[in-house]
Structure formats: C-alpha cells, structure tokens
Protein backbone atom coordinates (compact mmCIF):
# COMPACT_ATOMS: atom_id res chain seq x y z
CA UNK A 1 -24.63 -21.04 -47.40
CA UNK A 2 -21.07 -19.43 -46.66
CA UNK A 3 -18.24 -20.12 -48.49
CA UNK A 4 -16.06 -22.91 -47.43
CA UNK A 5 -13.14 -20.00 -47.49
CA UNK A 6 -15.04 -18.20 -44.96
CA UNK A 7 -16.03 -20.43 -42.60
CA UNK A 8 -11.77 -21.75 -42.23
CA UNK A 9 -11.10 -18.08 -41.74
CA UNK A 10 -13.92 -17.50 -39.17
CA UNK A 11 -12.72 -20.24 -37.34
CA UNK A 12 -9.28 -19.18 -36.98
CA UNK A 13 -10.44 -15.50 -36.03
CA UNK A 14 -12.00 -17.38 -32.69
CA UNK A 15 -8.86 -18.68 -31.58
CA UNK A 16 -7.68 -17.16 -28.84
CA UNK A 17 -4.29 -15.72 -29.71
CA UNK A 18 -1.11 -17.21 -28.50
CA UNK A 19 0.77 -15.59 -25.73
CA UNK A 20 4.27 -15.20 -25.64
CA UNK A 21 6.28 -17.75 -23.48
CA UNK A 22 7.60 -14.54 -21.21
CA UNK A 23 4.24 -13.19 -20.19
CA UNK A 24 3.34 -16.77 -19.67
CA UNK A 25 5.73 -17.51 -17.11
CA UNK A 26 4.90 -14.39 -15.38
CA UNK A 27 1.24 -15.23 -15.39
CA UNK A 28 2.31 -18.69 -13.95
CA UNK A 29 4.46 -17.16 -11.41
CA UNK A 30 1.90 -14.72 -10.04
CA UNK A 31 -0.43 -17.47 -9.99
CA UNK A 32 1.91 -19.66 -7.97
CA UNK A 33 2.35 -16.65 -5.62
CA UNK A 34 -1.35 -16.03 -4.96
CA UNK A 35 -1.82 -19.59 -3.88
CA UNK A 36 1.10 -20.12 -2.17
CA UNK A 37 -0.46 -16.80 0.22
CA UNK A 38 -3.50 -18.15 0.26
CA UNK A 39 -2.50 -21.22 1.64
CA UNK A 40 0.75 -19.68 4.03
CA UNK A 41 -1.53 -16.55 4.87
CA UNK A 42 -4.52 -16.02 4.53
CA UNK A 43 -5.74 -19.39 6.58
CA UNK A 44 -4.02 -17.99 9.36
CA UNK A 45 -5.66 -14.95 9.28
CA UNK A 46 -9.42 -16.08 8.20
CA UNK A 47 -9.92 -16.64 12.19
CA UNK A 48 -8.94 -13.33 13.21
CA UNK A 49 -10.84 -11.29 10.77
CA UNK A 50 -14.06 -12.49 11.08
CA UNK A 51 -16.46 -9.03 12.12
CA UNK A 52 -13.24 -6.82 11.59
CA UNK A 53 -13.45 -5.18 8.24
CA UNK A 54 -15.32 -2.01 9.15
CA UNK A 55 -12.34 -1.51 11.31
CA UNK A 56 -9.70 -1.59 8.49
CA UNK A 57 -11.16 -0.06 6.00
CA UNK A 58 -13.65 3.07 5.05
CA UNK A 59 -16.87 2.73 2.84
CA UNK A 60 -19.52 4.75 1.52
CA UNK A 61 -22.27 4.90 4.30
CA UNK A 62 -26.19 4.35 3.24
CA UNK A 63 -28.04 4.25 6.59
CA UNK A 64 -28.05 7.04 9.08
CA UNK A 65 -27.57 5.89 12.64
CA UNK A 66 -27.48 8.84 14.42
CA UNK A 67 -27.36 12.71 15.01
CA UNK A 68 -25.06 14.75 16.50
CA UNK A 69 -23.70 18.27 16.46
CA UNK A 70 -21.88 19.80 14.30
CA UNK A 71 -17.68 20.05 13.97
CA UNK A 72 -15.57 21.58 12.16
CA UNK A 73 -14.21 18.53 10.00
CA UNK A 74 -17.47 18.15 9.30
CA UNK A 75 -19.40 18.16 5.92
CA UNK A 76 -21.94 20.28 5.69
CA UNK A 77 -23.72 18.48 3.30
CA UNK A 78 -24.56 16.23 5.85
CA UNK A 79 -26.29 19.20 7.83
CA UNK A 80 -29.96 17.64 8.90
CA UNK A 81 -31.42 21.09 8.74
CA UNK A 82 -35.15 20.19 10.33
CA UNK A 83 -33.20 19.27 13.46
CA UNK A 84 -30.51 22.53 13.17
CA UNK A 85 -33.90 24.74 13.33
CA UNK A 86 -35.49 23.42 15.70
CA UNK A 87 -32.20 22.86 18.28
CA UNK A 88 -31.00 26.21 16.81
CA UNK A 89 -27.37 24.57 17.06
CA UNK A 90 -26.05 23.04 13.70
CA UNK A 91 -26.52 19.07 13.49
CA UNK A 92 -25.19 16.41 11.19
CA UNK A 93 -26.23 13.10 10.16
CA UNK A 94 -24.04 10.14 11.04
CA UNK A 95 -23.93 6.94 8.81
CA UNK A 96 -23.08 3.55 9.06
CA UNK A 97 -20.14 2.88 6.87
CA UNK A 98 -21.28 -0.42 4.73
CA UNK A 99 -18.56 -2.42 2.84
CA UNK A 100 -18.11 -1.03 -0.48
CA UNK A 101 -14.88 0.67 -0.48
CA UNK A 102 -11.76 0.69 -2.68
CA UNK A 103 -8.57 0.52 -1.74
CA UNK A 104 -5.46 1.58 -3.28
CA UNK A 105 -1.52 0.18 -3.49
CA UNK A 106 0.88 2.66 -4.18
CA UNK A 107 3.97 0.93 -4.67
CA UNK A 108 7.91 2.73 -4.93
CA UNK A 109 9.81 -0.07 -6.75
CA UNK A 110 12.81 1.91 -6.72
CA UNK A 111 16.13 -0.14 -6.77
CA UNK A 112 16.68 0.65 -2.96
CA UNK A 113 13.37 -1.64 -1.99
CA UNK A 114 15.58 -4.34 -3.66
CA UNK A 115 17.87 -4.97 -0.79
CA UNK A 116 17.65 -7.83 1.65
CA UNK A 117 20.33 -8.99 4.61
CA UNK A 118 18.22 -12.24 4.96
CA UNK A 119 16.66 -14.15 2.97
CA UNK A 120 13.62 -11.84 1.78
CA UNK A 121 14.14 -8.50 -0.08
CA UNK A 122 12.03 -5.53 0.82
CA UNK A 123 10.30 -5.73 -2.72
CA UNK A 124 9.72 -9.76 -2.21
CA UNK A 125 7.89 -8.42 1.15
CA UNK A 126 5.91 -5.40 -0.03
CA UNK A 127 4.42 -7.91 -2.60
CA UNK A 128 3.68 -10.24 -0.27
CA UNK A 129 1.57 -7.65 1.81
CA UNK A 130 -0.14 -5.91 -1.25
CA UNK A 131 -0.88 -9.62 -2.32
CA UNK A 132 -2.57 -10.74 0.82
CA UNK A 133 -4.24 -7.20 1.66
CA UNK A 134 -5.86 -7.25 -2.17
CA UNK A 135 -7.13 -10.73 -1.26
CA UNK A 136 -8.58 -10.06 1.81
CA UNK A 137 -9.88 -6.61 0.34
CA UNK A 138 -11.32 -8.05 -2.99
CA UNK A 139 -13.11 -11.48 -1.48
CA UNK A 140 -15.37 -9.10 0.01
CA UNK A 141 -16.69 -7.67 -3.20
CA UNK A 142 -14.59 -4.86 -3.00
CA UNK A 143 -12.12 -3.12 -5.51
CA UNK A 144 -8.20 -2.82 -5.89
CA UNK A 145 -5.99 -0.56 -7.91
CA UNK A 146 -2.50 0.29 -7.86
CA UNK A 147 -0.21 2.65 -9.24
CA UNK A 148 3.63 1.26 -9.62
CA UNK A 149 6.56 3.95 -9.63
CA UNK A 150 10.45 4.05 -9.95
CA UNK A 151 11.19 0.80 -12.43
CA UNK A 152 12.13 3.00 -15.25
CA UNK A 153 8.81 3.84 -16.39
CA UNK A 154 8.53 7.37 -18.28
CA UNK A 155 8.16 10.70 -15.32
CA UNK A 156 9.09 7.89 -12.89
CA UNK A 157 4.90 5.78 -13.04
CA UNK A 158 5.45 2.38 -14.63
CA UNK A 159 1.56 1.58 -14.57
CA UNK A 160 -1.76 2.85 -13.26
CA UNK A 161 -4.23 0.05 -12.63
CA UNK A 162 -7.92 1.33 -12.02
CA UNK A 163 -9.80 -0.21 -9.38
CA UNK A 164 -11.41 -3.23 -10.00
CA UNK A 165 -12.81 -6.24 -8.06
CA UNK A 166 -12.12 -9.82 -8.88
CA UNK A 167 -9.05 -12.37 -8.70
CA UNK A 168 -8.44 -12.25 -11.77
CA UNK A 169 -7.28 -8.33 -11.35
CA UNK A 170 -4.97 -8.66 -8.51
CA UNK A 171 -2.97 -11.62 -10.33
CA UNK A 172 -2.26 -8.85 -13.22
CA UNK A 173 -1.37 -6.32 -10.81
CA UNK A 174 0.78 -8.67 -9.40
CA UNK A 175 2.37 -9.93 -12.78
CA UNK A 176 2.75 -5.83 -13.17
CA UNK A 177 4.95 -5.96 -10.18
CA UNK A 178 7.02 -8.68 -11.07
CA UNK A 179 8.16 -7.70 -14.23
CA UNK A 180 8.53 -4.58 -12.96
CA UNK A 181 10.93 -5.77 -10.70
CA UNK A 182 12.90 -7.68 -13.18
CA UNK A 183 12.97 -4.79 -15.63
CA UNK A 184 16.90 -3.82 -16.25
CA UNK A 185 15.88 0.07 -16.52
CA UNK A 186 15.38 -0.17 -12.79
CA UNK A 187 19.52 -0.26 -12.21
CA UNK A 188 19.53 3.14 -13.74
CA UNK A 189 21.44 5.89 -11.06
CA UNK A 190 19.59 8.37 -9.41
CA UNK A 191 17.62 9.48 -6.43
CA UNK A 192 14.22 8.67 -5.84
CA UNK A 193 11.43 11.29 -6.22
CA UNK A 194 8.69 9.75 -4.01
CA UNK A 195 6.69 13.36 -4.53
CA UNK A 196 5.84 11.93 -8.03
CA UNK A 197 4.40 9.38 -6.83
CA UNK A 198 2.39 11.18 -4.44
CA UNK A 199 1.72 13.60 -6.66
CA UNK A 200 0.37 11.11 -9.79
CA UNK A 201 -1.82 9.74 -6.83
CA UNK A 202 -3.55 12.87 -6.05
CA UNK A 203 -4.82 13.03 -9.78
CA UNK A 204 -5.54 9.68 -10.49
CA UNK A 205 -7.53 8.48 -7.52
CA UNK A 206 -10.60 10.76 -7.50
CA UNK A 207 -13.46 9.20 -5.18
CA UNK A 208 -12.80 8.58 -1.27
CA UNK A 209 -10.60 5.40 -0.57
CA UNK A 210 -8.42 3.94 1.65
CA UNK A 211 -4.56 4.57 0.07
CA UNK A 212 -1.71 2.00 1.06
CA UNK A 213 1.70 3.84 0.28
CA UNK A 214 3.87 0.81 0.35
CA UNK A 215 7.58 2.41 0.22
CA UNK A 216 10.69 2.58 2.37
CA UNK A 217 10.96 5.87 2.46
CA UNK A 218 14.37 6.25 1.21
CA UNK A 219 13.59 9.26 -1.02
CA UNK A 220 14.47 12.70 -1.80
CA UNK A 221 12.95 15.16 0.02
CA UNK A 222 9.92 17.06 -0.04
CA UNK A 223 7.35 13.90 -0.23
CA UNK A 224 5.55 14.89 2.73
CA UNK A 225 3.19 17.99 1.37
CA UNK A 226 2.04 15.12 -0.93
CA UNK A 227 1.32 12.23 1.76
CA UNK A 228 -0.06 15.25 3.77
CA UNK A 229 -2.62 15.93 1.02
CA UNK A 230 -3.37 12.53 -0.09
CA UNK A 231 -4.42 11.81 3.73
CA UNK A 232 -6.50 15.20 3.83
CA UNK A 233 -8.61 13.41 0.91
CA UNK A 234 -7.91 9.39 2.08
CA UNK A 235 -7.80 7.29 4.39
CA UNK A 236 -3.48 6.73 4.32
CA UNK A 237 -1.75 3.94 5.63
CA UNK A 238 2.03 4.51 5.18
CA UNK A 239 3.58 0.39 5.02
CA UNK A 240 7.08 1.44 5.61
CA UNK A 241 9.77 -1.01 4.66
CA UNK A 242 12.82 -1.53 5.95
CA UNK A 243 15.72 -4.20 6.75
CA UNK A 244 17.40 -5.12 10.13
CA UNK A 245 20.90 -4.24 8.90
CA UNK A 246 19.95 -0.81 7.49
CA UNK A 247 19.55 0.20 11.50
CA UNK A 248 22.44 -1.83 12.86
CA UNK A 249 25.42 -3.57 11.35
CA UNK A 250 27.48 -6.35 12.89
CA UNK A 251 30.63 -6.84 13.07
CA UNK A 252 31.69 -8.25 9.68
CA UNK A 253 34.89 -6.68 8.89
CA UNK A 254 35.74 -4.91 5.79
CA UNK A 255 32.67 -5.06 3.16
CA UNK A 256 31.85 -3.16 0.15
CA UNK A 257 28.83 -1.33 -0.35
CA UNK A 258 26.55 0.38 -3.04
CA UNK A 259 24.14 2.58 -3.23
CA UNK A 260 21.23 1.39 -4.88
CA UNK A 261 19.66 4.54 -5.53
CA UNK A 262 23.20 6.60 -6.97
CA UNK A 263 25.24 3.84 -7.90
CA UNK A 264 28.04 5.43 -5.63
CA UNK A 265 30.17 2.07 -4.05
CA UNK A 266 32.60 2.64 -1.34
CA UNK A 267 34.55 0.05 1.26
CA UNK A 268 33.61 0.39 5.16
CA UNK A 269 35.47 -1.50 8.07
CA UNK A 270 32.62 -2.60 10.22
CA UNK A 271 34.74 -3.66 12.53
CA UNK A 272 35.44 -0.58 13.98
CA UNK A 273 32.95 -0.15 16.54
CA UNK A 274 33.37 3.67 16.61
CA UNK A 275 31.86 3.57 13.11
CA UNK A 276 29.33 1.28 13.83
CA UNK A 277 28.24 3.60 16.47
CA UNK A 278 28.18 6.45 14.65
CA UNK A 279 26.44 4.27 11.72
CA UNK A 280 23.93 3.41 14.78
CA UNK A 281 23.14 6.79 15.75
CA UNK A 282 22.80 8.75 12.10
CA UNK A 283 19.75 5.70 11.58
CA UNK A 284 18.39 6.60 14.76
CA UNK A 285 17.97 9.97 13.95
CA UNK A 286 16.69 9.61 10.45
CA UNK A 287 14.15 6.99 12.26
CA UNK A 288 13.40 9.31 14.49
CA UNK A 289 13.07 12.06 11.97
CA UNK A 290 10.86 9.72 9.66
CA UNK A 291 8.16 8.78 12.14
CA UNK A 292 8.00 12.33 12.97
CA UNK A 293 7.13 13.08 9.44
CA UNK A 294 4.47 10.45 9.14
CA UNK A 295 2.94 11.50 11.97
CA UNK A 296 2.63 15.09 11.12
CA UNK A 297 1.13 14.07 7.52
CA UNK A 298 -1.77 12.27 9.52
CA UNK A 299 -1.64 9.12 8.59
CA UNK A 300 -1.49 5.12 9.93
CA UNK A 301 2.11 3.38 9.96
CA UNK A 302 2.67 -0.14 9.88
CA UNK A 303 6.39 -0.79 10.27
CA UNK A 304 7.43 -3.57 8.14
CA UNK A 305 10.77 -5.76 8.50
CA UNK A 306 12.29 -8.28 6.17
CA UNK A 307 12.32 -10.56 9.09
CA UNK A 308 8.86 -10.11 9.70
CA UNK A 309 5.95 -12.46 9.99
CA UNK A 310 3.60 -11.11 7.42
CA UNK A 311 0.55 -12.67 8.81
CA UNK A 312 1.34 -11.28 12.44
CA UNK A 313 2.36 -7.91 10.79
CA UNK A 314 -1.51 -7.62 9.36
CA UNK A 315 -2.78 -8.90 12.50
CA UNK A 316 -0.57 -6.03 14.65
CA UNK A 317 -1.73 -3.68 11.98
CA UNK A 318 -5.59 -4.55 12.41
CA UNK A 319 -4.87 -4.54 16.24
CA UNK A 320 -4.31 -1.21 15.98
CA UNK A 321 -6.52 0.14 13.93
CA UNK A 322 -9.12 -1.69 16.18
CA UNK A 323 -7.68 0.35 19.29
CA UNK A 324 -8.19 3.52 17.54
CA UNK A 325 -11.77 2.36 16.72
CA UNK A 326 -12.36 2.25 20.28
CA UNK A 327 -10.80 5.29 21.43
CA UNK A 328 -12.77 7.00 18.77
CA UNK A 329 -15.82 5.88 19.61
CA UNK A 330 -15.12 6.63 22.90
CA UNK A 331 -14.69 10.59 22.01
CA UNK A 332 -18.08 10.42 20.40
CA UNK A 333 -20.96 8.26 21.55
CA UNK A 334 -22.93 8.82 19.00
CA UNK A 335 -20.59 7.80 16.32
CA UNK A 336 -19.55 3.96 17.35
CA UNK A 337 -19.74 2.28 14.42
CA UNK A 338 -17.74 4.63 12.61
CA UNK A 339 -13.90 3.04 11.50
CA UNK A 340 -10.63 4.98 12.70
C-alpha cells in the first residue's frame, strides 16, 4: 500500500497547471475570433465551395489518369518508360491530385501592416483571411503552418509553427499572431527586410505546398529573388494588403504623418491638390511597379483592401483560380483534373 504522503503528492502532480491570466485572455480572444468567422464567414462561403478544393489548392497525387508527352517542366521521375520505348518519344504519367496538401501562412507583422483609414487595420484583415483560409484548409483533414516575421523577434522570425491539422492548431497560431501584434518591440524604427522572411521560408518548408505570403509589400528591396524561388518550389499566392488612403488622399487639410516603418513624422497640407496629385501618381507607379514584380516571380495575387468583404475577397480569389483551371486544362487535354 503507498504511503499516504505519496498518494497527496501524486495527486497534485495530475493537476493540470495553472495558466497565467495573460495567455488566458489571449486563448479566449482567439477563440472568440474563430467563432465569430465561423459564424460571419465561413457560412457564407460553405455554398460556394462545395467540389472546389482541387482548384485552390495542390496535393500529392496517388492515381494516374493519364499519359502524355513529355515537357520540359516536367519530372522525369514520372517518365513511364514501357510507353517512351515503344512510342520512341519520351512520356510521363499524369496523376490525379487527391486532398492531402499543406498549406502555409507567411505572415510580415511589421508595424506598417498596422495602419487602417477605416475601421479595420491591415493586420486585423490579414488575420481574418489566414483565420478563415486555415479553417477551410484544416476541416478537410489537411495541415497548416505558419511562420510570423517583423514583431521584434530575434533575425526578424517571431515563430515557426510546423504544419499540423486540427482546430486546436490554428487557434494557437492565431493566439501567436495576436500577441505578436500587441508586442511593444514591434514600434522599434527600421525598414522592413521581407527577404528574411522569404529566405527563413525556403529552409523551413521542405515538402511541396501551397505558400500564402500574406504582406503589404512595403519592404526593402530585393524580396523578389526569394518569392521567385519559393514559387519555383510552391505553389505561391502573394495576399497583398493594402489601405484605400495609401493610393489616394482626400482633401483633409493639414495632417501629420509617421512612418511606421522609420519612425520619421512630418506635416503635409492635403489640401493642395498639386500634392495630392503628385501623391496620386508616385502610388501609381509603385502599384504599377509592384504587380509587375509579382508577376515576374510567378505567382497568384489576391489584392486585399481594408474595406474589403473578406468572404467575397476568397470567393474572387477562388474565381480565379478556377479560370486558370480551365484555361489550363484547356492547353492540355490530357491533364484536366490537374489544379492551376
């Protein structure tokens, strides 16, 4: 029989240990978030998703559906060599793409994402998407990870979260975010080095995916090698943030402004409309300039606005992605089936 000693102690080893009243309130407040999606969001969306996830995302095929010859983007360990001797003409076997897939968030929490005109920030928004998108990602059995940059964290990465399935995983990447948001480090000067990011990315996310960089862009420069070698690997979406006033200002008279990303404050007279046309054509050209670079890097872009509806943002981004399905399929025959 065990000492009555032991047995007391036992019994307090079981009990679960108490958390802190701070991570509880972030726990609640994630949790309170998820739902509050879930309810706002996702029911909206449930009827316009049904058949449609081979057509957002990229899994690892099983079943061969078809043959057909051989390209240069091709991999030749798919080479069905019975059928490249006897057609003397290199052929490759073509699978169906089943649902297993994981999908990535990588998320640039740098102070400029904290700016809003109305009354959403671009960080409140990019939450909101990575929120719904793990939901609709991870009821299917699938996996989510994320990596979080530019809150203060040491070389820039504030936390690396390994793919995993389950609800319970997206409400802690979630309650990663919003502390992460509310850290004080994050009102530290300087530029941000979006690169990193990119860069951290490349090493950390080994096995085929689909990779949502969730940023606005507002970076130093020399990012794009990265996002162009993450997409040679991936399948990139670029979820580019942005807010109305950051392409047009009114007419608001004299204002004061800061630089969230240098700390550098300065008055402007928006009521000279010289200046706001000048203002208005500089964020032309760097909008212009941006989707040029996006483009060139290869990968999706869903354009995302403060004053956005976030469930007809997904459904203009799946819209897409559906048209480039077809026009895919349409190149190659023998590949329908096969997402964009």
């Amino acid at each position: 029989m065990w000492p009555r000693w032991l047995s007391r102690r036992s019994a307090a080893d079981e009990r679960p240990a108490a958390v802190p009243p701070a991570q509880a309130a972030e726990t609640a407040r994630a949790e309170a978030l998820v739902r509050r999606l879930e309810w706002t969001v996702l029911r909206r969306l449930d009827g316009l998703l049904q058949g449609d996830h081979r057509t957002l995302m990229r899994g690892a095929g099983l079943d061969l559906t078809d043959l057909r010859e051989y390209q240069l983007h091709d991999d030749v360990r798919h080479i069905d060599w019975n059928v490249t001797a006897r057609l003397q003409q290199p052929h490759v076997r073509v699978f169906t793409e089943d649902r297993e897939m994981a999908a990535w968030f990588l998320m640039d929490l740098s102070p400029s994402v904290d700016f809003g005109s109305g009354e959403r920030r671009k960080s409140e928004v990019a939450l909101s998407f990575v929120t719904v998108l793990g939901r609709l990602i991870g009821r299917h059995g699938n996996r989510v990870g994320a990596v979080l940059f530019g809150a203060g964290g040491p070389g820039g990465v504030d936390a690396v979260m390994p793919a995993r399935g389950g609800r319970s995983h997206l409400l802690q990447i979630v309650q990663k975010v919003l502390s992460a948001v509310a850290s004080p480090s994050r009102d530290a000067a300087g530029g941000t080095q979006l690169a990193e990011l990119l860069r951290v990315a490349g090493h950390v996310i080994r096995q085929r995916c689909t990779v949502f960089v969730v940023s606005d862009f507002i970076s130093e420069p020399g990012w794009e090698a990265g996002l162009g070698a993450l997409a040679r690997r991936h399948d990139v979406v670029a979820v580019r943030l942005f807010d109305p006033l950051e392409i047009d200002l009114p007419d608001a008279g004299l204002l004061p402004v800061r630089d969230a990303e240098t700390g550098e404050q300065l008055w402007i007279d928006t009521s000279d409309r010289g200046f706001r046309q000048r203002f208005a054509r500089i964020a032309a050209q760097r909008e212009a300039q941006l989707r040029e670079s996006l483009a060139r890097c290869g990968v999706n872009t869903l354009e995302l606005s403060t004053d956005d509806d976030l469930a007809e943002a997904v459904t203009r981004f799946l819209d897409l992605r559906r048209q480039r399905t077809r026009h895919r399929a349409g190149r190659v025959p023998s590949a329908q089936g096969v997402p964009a």
